[in-house]
N, C-alpha and C. Protein backbone atom coordinates (compact mmCIF):
# COMPACT_ATOMS: atom_id res chain seq x y z
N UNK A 1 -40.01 8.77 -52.91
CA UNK A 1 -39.99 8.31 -51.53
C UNK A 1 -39.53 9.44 -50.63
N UNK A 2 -40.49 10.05 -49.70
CA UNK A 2 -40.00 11.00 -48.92
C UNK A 2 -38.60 10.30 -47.70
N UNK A 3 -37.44 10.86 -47.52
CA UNK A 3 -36.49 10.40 -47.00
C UNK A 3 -36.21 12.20 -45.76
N UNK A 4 -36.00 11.33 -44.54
CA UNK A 4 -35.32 12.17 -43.59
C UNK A 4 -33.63 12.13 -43.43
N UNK A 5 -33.16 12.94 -43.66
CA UNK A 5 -31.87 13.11 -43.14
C UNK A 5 -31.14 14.23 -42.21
N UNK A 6 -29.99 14.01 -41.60
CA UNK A 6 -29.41 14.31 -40.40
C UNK A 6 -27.88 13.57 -40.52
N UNK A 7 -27.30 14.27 -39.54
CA UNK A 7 -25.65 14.17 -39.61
C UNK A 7 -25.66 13.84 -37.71
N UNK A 8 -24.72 12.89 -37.06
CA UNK A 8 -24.32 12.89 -35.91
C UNK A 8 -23.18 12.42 -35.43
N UNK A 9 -22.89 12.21 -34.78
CA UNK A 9 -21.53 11.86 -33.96
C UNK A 9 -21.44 10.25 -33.57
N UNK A 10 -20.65 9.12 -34.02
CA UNK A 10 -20.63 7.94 -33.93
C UNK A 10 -19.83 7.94 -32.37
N UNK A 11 -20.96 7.46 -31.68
CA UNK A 11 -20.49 7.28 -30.25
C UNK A 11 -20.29 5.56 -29.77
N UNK A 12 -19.03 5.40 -29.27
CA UNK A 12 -18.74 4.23 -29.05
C UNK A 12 -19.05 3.62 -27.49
N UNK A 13 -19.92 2.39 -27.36
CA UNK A 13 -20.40 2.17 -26.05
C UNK A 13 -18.91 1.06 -25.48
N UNK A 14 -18.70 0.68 -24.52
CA UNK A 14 -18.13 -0.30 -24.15
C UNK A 14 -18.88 -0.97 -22.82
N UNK A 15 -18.54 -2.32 -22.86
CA UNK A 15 -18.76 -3.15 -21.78
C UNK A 15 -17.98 -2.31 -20.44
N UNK A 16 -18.75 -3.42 -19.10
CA UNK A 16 -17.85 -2.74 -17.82
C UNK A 16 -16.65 -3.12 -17.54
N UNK A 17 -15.98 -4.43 -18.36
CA UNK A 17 -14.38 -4.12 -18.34
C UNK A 17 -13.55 -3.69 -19.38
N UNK A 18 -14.13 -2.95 -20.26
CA UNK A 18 -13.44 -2.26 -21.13
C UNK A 18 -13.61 -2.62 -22.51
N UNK A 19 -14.10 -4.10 -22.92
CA UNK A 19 -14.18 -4.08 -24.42
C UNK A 19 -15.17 -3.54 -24.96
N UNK A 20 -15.10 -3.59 -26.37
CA UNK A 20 -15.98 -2.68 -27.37
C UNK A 20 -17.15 -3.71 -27.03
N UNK A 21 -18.32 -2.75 -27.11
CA UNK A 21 -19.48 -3.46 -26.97
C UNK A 21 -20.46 -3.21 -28.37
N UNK A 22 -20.88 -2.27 -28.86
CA UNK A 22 -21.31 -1.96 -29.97
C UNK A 22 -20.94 -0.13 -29.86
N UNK A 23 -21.50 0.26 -31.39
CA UNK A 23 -21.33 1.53 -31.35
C UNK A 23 -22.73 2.00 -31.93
N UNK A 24 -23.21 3.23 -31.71
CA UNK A 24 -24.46 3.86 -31.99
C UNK A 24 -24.54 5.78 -32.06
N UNK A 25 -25.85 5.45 -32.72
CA UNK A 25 -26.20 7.22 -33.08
C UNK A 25 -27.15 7.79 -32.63
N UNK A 26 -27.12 8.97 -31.83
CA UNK A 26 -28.30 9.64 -31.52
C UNK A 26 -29.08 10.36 -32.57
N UNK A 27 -30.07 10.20 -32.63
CA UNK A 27 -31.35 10.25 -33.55
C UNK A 27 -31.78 12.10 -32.77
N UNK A 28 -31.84 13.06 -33.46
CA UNK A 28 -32.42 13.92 -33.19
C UNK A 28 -33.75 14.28 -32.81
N UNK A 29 -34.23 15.24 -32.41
CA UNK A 29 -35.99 15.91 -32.62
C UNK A 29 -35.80 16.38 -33.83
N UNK A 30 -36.85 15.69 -35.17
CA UNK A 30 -36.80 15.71 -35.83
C UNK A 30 -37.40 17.15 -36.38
N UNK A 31 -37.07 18.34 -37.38
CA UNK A 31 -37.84 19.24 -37.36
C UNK A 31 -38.16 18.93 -38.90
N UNK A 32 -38.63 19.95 -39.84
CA UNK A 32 -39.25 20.17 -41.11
C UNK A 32 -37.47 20.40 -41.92
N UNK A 33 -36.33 21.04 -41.71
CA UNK A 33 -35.32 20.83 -42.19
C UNK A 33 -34.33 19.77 -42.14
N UNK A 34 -34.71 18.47 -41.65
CA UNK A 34 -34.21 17.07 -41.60
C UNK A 34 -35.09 16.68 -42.97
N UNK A 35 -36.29 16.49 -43.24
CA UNK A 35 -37.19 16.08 -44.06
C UNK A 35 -37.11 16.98 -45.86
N UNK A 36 -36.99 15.92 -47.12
CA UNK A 36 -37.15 16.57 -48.54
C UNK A 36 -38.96 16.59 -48.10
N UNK A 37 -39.02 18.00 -48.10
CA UNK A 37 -40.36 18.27 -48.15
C UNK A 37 -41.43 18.47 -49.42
N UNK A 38 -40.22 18.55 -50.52
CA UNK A 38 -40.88 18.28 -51.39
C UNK A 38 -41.71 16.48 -51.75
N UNK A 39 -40.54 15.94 -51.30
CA UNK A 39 -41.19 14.60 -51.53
C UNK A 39 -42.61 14.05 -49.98
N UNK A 40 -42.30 15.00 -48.95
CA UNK A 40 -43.60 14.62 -48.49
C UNK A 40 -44.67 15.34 -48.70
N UNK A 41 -44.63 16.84 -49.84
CA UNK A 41 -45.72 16.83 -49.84
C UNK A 41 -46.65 15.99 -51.24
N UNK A 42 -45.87 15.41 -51.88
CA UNK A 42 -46.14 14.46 -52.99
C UNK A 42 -46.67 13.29 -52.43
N UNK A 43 -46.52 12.83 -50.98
CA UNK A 43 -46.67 11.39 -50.84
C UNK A 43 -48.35 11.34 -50.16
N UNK A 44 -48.73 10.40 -50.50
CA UNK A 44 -50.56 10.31 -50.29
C UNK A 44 -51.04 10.61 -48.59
N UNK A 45 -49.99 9.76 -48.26
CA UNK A 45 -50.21 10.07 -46.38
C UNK A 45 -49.97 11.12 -46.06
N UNK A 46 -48.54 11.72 -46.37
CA UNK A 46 -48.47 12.79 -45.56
C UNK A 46 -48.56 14.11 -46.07
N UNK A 47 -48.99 14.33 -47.12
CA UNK A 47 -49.22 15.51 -48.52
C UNK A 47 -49.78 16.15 -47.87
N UNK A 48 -50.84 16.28 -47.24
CA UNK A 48 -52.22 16.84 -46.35
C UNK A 48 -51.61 17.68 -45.35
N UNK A 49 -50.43 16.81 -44.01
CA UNK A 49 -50.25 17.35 -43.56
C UNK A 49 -48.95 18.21 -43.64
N UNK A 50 -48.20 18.01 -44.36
CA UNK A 50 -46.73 18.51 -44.79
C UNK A 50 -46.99 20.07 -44.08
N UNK A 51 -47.54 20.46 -44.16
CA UNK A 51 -47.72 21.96 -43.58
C UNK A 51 -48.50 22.52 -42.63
N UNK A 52 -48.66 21.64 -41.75
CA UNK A 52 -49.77 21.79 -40.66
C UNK A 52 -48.37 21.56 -39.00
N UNK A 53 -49.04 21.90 -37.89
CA UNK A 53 -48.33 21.65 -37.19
C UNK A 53 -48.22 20.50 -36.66
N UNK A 54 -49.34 18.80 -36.95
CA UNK A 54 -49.37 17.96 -36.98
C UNK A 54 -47.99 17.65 -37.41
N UNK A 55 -47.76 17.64 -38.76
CA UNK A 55 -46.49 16.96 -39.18
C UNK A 55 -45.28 16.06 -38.34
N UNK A 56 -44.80 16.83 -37.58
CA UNK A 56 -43.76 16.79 -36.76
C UNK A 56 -43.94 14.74 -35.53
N UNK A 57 -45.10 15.05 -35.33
CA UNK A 57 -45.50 13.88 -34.70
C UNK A 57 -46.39 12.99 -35.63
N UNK A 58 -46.32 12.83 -36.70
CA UNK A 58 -46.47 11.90 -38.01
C UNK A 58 -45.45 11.39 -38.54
N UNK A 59 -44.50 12.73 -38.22
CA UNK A 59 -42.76 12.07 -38.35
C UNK A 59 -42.31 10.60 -37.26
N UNK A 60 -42.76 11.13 -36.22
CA UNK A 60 -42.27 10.80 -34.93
C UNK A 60 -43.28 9.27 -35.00
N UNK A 61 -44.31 9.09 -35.21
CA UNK A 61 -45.22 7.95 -35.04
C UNK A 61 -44.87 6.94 -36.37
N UNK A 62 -44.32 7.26 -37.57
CA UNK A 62 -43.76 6.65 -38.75
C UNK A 62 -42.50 5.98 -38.46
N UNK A 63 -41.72 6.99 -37.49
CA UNK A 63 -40.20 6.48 -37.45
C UNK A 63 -40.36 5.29 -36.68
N UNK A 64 -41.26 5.43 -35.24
CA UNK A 64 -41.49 4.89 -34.24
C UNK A 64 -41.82 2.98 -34.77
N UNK A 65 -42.48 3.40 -35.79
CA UNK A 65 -43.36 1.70 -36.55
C UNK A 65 -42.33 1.46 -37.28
N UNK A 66 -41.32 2.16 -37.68
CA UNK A 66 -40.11 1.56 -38.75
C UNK A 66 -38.88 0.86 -37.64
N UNK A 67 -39.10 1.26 -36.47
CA UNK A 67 -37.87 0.88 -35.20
C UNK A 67 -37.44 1.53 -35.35
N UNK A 68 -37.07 2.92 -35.31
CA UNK A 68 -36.00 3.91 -35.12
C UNK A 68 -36.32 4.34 -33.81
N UNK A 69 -35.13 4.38 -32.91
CA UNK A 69 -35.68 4.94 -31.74
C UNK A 69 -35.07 6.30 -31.08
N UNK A 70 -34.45 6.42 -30.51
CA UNK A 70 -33.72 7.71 -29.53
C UNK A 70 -32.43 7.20 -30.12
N UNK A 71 -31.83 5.97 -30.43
CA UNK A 71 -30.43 5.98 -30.98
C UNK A 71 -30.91 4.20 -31.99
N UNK A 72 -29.85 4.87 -33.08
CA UNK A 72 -29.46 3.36 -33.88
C UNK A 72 -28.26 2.79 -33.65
N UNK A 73 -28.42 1.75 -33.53
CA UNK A 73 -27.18 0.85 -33.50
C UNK A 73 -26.43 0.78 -34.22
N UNK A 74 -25.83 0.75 -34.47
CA UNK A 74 -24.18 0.19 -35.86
C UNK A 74 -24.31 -0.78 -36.62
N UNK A 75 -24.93 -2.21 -35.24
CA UNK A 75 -24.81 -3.59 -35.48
C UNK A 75 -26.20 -4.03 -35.55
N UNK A 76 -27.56 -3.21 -35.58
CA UNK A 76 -28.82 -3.03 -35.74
C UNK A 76 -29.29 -2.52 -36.69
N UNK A 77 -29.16 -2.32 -37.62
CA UNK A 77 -29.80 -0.75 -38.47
C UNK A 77 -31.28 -1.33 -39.33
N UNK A 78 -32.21 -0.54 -38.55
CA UNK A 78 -33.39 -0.97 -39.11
C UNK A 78 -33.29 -1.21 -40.97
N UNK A 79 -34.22 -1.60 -41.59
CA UNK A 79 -34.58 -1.85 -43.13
C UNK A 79 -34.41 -0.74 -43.73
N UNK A 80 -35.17 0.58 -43.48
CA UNK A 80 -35.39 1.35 -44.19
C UNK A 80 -34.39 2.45 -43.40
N UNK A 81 -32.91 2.47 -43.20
CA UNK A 81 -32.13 3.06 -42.75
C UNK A 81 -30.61 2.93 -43.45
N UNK A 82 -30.16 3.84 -43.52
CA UNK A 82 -28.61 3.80 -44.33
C UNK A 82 -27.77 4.58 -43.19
N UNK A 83 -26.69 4.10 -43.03
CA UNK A 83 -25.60 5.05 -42.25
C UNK A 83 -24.33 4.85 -42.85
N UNK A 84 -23.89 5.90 -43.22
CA UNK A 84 -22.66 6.43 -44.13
C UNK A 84 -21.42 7.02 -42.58
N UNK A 85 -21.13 5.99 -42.24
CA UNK A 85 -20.03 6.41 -41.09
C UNK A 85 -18.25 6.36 -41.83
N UNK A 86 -18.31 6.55 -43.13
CA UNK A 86 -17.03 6.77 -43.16
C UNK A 86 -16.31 8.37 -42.28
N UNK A 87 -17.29 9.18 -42.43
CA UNK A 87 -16.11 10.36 -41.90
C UNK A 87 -16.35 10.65 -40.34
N UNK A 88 -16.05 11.59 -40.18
CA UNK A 88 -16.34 12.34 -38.97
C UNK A 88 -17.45 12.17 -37.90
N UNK A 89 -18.54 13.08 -38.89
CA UNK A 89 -19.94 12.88 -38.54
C UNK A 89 -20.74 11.57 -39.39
N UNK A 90 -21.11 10.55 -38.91
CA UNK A 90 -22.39 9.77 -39.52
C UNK A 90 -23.04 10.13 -40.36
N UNK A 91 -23.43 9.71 -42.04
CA UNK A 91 -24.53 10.59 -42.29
C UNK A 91 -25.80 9.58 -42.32
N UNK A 92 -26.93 9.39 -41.86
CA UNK A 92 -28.18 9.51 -41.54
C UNK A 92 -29.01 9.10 -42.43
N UNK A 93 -29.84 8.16 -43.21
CA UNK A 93 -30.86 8.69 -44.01
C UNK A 93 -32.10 7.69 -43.63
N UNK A 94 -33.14 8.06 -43.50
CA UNK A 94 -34.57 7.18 -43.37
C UNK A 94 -35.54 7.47 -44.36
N UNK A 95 -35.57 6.58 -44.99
CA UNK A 95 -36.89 6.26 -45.98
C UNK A 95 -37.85 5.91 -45.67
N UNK A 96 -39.01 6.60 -45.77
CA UNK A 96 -40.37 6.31 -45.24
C UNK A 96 -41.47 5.98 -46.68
N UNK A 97 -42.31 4.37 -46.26
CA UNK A 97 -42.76 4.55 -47.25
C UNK A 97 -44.49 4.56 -47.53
């Protein structure tokens, strides 16, 4: 299963009088070093293009149909999404299948 990963900063939103409202992650521009490229060039869909300059927006149109958007939620996290927020930075992972 080709999987994207990335590391970010758990940013906390609040309501307008002060309580916690949810918390969320900004989702990067995804490049070719977020992505095991070995596993996309194994996978039937995207094998072809793994090395073309297409790629990048095959990324972007896959994530888009899985619900990943410009940020994930905390209290949302699409199906095919894991977030490892014990430390510092968030860690990230999307499985595409």
């Amino acid at each position: 299963m080709p999987t994207i990963k990335f590391k970010a900063k758990v940013e906390t939103i609040h309501n307008m009088d002060g309580t916690f409202a949810f918390q969320r992650v900004k989702v990067p521009a995804f490049s070719r070093n977020h992505c095991d490229m070995a596993a996309f060039r194994k996978h039937p869909r995207f094998g072809s293009y793994a090395n073309s300059d297409l790629f990048p927006s095959m990324i972007c149109r896959a994530l888009t149909a899985l619900g990943v958007g410009s940020h994930v939620r905390l209290d949302d996290i699409p199906a095919s999404v894991t977030v490892d927020a014990s430390g510092f930075l968030a860690r990230v992972t999307v499985t595409l299948a």
